[in-house]
PDB file of N, CA and C in Angstrom:
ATOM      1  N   UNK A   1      -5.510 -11.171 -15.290  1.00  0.00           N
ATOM      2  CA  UNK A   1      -5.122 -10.816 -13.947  1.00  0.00           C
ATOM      3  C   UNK A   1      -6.339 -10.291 -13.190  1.00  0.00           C
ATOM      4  N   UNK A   2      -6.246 -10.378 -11.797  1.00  0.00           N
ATOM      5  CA  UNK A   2      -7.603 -10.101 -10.940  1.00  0.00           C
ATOM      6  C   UNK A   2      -6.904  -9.648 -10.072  1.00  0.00           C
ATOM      7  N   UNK A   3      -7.325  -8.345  -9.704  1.00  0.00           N
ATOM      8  CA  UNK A   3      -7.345  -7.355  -8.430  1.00  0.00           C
ATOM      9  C   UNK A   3      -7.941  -7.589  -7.482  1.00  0.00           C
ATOM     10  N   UNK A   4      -7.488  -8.018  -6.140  1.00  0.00           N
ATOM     11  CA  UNK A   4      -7.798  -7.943  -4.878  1.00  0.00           C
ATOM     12  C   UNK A   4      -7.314  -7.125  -3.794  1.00  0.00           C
ATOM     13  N   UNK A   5      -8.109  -7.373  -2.865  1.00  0.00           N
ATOM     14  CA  UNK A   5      -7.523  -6.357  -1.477  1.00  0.00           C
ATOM     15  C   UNK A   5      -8.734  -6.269  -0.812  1.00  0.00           C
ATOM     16  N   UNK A   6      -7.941  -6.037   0.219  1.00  0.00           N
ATOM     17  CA  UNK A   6      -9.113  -5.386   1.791  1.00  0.00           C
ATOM     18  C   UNK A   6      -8.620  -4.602   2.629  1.00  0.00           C
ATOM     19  N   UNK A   7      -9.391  -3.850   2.953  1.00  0.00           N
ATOM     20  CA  UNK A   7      -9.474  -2.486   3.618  1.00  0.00           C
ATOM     21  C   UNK A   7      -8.608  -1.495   3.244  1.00  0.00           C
ATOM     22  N   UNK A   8      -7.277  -1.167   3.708  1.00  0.00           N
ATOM     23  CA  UNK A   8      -6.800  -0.208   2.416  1.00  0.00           C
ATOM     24  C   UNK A   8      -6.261  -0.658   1.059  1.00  0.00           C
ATOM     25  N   UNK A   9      -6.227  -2.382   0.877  1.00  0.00           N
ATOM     26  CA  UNK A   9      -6.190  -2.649  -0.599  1.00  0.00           C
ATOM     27  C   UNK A   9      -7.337  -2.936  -1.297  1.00  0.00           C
ATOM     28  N   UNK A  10      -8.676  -2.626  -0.098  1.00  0.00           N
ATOM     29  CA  UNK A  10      -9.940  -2.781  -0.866  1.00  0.00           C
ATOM     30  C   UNK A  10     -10.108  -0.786  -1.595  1.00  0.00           C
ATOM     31  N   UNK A  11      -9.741  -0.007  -0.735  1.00  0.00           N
ATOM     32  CA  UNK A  11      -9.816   1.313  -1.076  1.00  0.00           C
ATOM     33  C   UNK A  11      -8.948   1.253  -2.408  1.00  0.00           C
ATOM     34  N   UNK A  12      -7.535   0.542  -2.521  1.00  0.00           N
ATOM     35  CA  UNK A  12      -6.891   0.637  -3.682  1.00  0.00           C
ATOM     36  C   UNK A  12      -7.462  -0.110  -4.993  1.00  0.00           C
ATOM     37  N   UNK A  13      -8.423  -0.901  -4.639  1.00  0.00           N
ATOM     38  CA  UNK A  13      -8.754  -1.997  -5.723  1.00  0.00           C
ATOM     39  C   UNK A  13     -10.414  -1.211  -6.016  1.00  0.00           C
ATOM     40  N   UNK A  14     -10.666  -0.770  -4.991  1.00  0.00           N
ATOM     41  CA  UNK A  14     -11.698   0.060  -5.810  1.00  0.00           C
ATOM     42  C   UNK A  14     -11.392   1.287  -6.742  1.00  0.00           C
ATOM     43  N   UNK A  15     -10.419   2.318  -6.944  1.00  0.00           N
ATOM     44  CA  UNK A  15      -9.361   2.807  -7.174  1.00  0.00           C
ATOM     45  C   UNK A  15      -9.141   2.446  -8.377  1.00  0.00           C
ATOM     46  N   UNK A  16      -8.597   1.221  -8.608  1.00  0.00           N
ATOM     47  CA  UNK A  16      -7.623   0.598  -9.793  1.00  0.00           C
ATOM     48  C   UNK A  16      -9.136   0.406 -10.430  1.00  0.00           C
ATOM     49  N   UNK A  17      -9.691  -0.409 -10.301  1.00  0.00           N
ATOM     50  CA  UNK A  17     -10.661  -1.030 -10.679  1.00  0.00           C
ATOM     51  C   UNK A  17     -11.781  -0.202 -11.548  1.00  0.00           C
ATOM     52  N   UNK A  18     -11.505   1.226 -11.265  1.00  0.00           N
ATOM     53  CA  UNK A  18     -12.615   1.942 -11.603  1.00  0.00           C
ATOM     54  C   UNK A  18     -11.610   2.689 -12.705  1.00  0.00           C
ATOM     55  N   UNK A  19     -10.747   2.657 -12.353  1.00  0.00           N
ATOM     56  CA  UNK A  19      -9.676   3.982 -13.378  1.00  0.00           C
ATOM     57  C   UNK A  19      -9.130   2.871 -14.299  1.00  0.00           C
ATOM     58  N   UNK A  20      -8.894   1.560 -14.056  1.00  0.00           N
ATOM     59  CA  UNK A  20      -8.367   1.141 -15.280  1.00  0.00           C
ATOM     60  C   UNK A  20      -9.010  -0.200 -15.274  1.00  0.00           C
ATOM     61  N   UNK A  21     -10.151  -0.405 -15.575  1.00  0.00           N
ATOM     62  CA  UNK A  21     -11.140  -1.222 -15.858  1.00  0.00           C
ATOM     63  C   UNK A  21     -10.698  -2.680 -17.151  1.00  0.00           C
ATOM     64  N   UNK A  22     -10.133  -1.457 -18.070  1.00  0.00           N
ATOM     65  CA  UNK A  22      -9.972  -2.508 -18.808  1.00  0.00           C
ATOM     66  C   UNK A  22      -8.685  -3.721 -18.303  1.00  0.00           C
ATOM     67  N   UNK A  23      -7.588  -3.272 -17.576  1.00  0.00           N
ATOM     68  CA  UNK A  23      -6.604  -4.325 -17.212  1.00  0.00           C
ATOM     69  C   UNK A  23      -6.624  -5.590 -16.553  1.00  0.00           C
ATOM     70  N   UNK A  24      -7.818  -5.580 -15.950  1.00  0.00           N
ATOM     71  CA  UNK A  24      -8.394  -6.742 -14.838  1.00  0.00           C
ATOM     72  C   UNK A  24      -9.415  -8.055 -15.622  1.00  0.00           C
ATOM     73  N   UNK A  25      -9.527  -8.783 -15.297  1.00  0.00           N
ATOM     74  CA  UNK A  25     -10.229 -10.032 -15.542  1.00  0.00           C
ATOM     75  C   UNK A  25     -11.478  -9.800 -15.022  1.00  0.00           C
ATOM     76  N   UNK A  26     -10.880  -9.334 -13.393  1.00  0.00           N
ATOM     77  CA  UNK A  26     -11.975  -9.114 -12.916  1.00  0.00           C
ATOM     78  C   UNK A  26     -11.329  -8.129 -11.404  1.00  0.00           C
ATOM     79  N   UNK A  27     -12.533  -7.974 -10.905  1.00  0.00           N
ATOM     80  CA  UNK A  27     -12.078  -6.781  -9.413  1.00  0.00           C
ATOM     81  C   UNK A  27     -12.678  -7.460  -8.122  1.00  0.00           C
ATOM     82  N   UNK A  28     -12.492  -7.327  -6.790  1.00  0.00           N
ATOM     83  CA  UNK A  28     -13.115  -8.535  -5.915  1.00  0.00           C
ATOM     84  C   UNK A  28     -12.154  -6.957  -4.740  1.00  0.00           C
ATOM     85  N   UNK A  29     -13.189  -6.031  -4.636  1.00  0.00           N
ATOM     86  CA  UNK A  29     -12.278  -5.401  -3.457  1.00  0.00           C
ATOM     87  C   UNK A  29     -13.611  -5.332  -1.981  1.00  0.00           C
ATOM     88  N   UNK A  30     -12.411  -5.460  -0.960  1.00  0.00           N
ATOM     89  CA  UNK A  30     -13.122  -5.717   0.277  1.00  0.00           C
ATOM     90  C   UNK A  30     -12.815  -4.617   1.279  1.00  0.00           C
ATOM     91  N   UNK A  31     -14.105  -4.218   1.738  1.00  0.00           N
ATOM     92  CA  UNK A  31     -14.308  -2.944   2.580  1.00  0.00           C
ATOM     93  C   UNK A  31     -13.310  -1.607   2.093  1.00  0.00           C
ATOM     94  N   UNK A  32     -12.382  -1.338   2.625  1.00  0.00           N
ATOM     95  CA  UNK A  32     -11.621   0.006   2.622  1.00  0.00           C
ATOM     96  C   UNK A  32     -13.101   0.896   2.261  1.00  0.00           C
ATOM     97  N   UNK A  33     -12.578   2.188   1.158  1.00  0.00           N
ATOM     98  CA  UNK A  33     -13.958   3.044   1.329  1.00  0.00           C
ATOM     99  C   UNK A  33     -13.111   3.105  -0.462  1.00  0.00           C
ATOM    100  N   UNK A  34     -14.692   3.643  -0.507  1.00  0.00           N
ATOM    101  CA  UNK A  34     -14.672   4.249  -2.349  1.00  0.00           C
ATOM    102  C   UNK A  34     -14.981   5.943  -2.834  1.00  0.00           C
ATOM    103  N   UNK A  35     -15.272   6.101  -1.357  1.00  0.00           N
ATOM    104  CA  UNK A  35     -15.194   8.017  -1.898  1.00  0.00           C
ATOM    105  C   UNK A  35     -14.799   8.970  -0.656  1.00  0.00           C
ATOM    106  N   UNK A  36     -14.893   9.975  -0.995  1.00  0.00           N
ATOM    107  CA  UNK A  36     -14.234  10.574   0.653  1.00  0.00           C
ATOM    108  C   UNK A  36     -15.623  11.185   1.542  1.00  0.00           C
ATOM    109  N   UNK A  37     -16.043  12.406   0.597  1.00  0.00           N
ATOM    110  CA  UNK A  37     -17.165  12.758   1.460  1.00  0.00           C
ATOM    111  C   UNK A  37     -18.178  12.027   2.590  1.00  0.00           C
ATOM    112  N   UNK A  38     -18.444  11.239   1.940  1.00  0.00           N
ATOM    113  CA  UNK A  38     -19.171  10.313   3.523  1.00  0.00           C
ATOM    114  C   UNK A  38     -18.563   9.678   3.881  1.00  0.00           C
ATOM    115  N   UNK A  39     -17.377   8.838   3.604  1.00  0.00           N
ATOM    116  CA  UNK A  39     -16.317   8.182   4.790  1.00  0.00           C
ATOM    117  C   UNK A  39     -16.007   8.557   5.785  1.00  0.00           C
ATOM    118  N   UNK A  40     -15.338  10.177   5.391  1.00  0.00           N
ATOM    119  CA  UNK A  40     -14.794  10.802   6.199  1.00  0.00           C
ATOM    120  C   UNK A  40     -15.778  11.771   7.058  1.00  0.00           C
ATOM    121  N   UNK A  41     -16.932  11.701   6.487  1.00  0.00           N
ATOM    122  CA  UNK A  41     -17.908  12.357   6.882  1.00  0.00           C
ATOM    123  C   UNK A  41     -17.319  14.249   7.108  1.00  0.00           C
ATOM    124  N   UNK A  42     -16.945  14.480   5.633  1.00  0.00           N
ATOM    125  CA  UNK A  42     -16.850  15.586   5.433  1.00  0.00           C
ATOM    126  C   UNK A  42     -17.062  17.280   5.518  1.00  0.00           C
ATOM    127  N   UNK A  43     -18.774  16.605   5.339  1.00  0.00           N
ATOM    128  CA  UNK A  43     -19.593  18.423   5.354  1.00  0.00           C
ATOM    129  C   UNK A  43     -20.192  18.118   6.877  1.00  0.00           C
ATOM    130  N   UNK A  44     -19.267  16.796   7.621  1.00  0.00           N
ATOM    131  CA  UNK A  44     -20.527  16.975   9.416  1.00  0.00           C
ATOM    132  C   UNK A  44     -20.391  18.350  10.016  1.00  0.00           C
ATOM    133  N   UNK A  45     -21.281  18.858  10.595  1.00  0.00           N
ATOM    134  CA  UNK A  45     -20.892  20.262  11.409  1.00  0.00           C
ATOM    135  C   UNK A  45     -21.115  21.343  10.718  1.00  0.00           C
ATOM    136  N   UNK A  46     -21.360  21.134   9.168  1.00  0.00           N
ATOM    137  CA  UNK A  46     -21.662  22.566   8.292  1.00  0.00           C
ATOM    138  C   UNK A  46     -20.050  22.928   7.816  1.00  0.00           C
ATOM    139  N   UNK A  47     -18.921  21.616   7.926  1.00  0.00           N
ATOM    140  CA  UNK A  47     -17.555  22.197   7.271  1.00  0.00           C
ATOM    141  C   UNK A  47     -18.145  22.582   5.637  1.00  0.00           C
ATOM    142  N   UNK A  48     -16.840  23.057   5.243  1.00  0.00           N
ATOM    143  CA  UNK A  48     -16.620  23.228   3.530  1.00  0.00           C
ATOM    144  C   UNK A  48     -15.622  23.572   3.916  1.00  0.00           C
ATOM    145  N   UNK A  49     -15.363  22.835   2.151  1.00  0.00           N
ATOM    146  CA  UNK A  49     -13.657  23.061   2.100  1.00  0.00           C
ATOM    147  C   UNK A  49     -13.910  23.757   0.540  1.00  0.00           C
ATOM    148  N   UNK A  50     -12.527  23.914   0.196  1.00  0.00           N
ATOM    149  CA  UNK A  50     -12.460  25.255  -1.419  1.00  0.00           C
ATOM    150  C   UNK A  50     -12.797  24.497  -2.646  1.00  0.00           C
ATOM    151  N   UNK A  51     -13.011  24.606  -3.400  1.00  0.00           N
ATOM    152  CA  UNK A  51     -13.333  23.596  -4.927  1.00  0.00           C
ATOM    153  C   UNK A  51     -12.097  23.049  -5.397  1.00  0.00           C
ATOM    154  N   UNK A  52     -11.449  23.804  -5.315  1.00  0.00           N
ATOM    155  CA  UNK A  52      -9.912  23.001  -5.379  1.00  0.00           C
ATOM    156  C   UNK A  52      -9.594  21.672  -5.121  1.00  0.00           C
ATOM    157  N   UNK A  53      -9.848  22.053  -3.548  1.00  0.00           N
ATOM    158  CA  UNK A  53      -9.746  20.705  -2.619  1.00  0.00           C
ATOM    159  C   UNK A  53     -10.706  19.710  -2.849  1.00  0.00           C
ATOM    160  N   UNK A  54     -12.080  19.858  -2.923  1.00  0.00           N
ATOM    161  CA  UNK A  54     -13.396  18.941  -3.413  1.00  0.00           C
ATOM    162  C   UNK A  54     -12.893  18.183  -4.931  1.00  0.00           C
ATOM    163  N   UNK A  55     -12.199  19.086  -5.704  1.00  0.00           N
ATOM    164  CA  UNK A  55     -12.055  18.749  -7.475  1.00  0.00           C
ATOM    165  C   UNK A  55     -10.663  17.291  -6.547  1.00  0.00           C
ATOM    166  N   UNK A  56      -9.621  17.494  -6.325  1.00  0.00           N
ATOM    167  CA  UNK A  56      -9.330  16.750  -6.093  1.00  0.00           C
ATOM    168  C   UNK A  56      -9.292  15.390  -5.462  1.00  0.00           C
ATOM    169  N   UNK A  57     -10.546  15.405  -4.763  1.00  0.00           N
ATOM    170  CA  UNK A  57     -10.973  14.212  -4.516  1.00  0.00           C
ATOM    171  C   UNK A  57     -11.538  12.837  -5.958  1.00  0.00           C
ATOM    172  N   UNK A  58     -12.218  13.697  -6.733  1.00  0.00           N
ATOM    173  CA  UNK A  58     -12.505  13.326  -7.877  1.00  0.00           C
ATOM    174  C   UNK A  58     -11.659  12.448  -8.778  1.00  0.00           C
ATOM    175  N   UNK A  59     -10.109  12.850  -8.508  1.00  0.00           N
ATOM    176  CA  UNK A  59      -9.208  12.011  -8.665  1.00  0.00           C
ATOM    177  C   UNK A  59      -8.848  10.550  -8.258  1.00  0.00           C
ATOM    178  N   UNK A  60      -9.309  10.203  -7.009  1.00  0.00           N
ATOM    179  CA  UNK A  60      -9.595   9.117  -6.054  1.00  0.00           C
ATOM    180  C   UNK A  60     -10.940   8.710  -5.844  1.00  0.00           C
ATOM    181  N   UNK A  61     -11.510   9.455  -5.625  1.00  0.00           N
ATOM    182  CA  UNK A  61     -13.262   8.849  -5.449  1.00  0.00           C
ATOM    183  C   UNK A  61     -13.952   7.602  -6.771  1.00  0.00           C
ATOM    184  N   UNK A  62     -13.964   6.533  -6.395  1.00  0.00           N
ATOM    185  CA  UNK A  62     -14.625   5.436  -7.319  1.00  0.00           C
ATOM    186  C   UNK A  62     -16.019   6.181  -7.788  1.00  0.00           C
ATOM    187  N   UNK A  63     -16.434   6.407  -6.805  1.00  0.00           N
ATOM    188  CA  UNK A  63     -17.915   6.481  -7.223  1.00  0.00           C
ATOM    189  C   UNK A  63     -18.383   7.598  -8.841  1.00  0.00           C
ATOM    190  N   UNK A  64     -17.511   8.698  -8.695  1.00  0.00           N
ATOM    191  CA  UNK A  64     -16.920   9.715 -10.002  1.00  0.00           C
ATOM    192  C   UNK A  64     -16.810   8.558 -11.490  1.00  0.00           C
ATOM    193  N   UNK A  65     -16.487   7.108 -11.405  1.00  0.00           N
ATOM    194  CA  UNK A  65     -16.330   6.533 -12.295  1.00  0.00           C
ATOM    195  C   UNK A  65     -16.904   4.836 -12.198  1.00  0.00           C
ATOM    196  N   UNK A  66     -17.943   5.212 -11.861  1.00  0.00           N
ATOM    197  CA  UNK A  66     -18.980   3.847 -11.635  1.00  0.00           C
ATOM    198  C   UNK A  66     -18.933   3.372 -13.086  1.00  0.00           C
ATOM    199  N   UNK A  67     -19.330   4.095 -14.155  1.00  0.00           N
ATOM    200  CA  UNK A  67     -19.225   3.895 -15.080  1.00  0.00           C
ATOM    201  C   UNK A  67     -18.699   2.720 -15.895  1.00  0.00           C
ATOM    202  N   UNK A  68     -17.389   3.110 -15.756  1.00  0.00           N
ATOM    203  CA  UNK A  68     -16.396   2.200 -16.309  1.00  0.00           C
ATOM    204  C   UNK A  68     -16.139   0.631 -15.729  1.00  0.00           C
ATOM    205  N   UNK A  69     -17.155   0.278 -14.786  1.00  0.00           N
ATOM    206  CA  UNK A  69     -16.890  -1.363 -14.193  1.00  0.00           C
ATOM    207  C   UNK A  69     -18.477  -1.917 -14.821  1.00  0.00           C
ATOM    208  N   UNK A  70     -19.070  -1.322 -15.981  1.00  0.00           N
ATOM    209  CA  UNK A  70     -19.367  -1.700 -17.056  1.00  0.00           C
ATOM    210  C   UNK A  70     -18.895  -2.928 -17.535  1.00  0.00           C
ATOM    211  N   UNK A  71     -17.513  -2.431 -17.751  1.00  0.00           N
ATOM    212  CA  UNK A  71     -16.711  -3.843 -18.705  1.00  0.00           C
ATOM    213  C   UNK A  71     -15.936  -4.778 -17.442  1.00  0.00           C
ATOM    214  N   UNK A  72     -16.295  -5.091 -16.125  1.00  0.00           N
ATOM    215  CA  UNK A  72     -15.369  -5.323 -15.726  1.00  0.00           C
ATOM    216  C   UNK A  72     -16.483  -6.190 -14.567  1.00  0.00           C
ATOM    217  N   UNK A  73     -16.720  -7.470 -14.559  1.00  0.00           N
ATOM    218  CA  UNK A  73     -16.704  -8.569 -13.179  1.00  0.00           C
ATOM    219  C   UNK A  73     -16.092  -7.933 -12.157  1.00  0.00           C
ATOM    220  N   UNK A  74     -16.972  -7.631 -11.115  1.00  0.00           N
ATOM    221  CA  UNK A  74     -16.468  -7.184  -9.647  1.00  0.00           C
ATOM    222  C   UNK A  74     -17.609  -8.170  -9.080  1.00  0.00           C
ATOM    223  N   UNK A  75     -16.833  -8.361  -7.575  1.00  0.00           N
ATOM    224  CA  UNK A  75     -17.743  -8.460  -6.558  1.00  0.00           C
ATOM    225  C   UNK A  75     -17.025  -8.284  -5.471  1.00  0.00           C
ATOM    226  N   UNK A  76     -17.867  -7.587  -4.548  1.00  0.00           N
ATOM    227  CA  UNK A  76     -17.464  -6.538  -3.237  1.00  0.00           C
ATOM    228  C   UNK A  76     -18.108  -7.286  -2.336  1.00  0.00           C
ATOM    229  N   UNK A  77     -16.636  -7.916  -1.137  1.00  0.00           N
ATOM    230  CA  UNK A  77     -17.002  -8.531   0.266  1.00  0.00           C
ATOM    231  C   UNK A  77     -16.527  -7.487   1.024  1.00  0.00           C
ATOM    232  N   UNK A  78     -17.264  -7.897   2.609  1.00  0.00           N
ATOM    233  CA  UNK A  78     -17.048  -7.474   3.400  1.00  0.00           C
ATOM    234  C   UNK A  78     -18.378  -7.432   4.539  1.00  0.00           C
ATOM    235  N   UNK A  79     -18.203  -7.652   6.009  1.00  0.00           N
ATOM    236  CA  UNK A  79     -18.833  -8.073   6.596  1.00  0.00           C
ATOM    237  C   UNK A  79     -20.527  -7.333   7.054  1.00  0.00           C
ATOM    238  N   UNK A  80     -21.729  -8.158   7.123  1.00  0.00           N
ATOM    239  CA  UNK A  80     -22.247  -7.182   7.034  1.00  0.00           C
ATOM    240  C   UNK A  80     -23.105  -5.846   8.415  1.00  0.00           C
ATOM    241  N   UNK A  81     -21.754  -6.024   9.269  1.00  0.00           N
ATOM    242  CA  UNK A  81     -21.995  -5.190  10.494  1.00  0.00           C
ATOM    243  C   UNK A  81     -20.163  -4.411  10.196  1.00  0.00           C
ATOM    244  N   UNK A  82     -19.616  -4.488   9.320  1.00  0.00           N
ATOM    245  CA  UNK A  82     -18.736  -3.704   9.263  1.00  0.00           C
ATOM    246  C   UNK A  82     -18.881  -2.092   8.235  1.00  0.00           C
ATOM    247  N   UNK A  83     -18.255  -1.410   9.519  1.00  0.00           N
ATOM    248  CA  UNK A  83     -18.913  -0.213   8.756  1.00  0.00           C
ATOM    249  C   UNK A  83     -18.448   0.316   7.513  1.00  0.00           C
ATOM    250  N   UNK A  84     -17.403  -0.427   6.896  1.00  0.00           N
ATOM    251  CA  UNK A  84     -16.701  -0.332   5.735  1.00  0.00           C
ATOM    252  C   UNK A  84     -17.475  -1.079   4.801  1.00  0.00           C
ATOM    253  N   UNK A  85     -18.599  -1.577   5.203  1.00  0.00           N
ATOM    254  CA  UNK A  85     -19.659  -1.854   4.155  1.00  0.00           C
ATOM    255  C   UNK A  85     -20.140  -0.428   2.926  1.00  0.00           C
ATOM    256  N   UNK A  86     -19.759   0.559   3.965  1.00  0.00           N
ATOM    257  CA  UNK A  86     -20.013   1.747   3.050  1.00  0.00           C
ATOM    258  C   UNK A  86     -19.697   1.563   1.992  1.00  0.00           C
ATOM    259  N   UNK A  87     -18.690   1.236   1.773  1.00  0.00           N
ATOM    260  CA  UNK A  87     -17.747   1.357   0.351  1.00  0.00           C
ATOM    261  C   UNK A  87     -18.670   0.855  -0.547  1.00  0.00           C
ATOM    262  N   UNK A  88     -18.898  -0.618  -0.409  1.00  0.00           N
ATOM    263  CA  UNK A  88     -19.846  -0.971  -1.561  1.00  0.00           C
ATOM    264  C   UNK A  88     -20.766  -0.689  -1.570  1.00  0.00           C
ATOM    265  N   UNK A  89     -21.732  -0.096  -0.750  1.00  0.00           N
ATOM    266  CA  UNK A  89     -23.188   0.796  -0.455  1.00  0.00           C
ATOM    267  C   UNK A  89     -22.722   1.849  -1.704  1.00  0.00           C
ATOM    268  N   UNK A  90     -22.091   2.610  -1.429  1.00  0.00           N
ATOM    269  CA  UNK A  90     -21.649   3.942  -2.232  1.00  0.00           C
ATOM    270  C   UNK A  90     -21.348   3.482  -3.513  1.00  0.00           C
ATOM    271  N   UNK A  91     -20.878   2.561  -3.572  1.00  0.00           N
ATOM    272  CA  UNK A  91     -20.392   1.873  -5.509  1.00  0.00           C
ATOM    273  C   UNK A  91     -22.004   1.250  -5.560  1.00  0.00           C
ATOM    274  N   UNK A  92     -22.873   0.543  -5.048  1.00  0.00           N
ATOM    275  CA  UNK A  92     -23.746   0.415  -5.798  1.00  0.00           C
ATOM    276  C   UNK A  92     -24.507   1.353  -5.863  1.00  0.00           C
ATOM    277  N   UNK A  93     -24.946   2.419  -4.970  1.00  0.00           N
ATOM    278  CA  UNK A  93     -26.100   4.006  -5.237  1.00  0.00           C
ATOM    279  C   UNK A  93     -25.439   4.542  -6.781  1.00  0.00           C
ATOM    280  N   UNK A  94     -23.715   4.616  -6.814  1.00  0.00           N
ATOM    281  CA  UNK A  94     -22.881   5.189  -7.813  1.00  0.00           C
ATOM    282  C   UNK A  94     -23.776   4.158  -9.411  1.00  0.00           C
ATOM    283  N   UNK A  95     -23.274   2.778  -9.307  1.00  0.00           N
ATOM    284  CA  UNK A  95     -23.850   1.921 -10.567  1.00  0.00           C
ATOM    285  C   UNK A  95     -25.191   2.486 -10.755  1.00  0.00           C
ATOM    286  N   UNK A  96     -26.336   2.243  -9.821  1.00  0.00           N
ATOM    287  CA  UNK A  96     -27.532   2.204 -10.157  1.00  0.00           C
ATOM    288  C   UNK A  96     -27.868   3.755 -10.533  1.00  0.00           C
ATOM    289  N   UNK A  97     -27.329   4.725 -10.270  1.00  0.00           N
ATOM    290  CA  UNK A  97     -27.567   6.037 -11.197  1.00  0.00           C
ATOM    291  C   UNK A  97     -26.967   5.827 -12.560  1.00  0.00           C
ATOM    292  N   UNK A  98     -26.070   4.924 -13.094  1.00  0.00           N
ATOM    293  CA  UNK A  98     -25.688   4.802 -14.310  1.00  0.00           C
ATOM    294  C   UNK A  98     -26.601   3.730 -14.857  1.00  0.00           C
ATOM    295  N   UNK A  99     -27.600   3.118 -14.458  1.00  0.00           N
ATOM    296  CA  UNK A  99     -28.210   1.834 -14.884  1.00  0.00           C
ATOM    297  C   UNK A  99     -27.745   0.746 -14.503  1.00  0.00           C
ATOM    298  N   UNK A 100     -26.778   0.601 -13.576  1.00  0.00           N
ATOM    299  CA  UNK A 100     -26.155  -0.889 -13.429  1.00  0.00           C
ATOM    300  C   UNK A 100     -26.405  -1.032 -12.354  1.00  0.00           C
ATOM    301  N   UNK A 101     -26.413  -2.501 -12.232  1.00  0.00           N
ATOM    302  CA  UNK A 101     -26.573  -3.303 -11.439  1.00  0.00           C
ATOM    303  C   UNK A 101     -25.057  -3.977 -10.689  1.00  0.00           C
TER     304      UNK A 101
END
């Protein structure tokens, strides 16, 4: 089976894709976003929020588990003047601190 989606089923397929790696053939997610802090552009303005709230992002954030698409064929579309390019910007900075490509 192969996971797809775009924009909020690309956010979900980055999501699935990273938390349960092994179920997929392969992953193919398009734009949505893969972590919160710079999507949402979080700390703009000098915010903070409580550790609580930050730990729970960790739950959702792909990039927390770059890791695991190790075992797993992805490839990430999406246009390249769309600003939901982030997503895969952020999954590859995430791979290439683990060694991957």
């Amino acid at each position: 089976t192969v996971i797809r989606g775009f924009s909020m089923g690309g956010a979900s397929t980055w999501h699935l894709a990273v938390h349960h790696a092994d179920r997929w053939a392969a992953a193919a997610p398009g734009a949505g976003f893969s972590e919160t802090p710079e999507f949402v552009r979080a700390f703009a303005g000098g915010r903070t929020y409580p550790q609580w709230q930050t730990r729970l992002w960790t739950l959702y954030d792909a990039t927390d588990w770059a890791s695991n698409l190790s075992i797993l064929p992805l490839i990430a579309y999406n246009g390249d003047k769309d600003g939901q390019k982030q997503a895969a910007d952020m999954m590859e900075k995430a791979m290439a601190e683990e060694g991957m490509k």
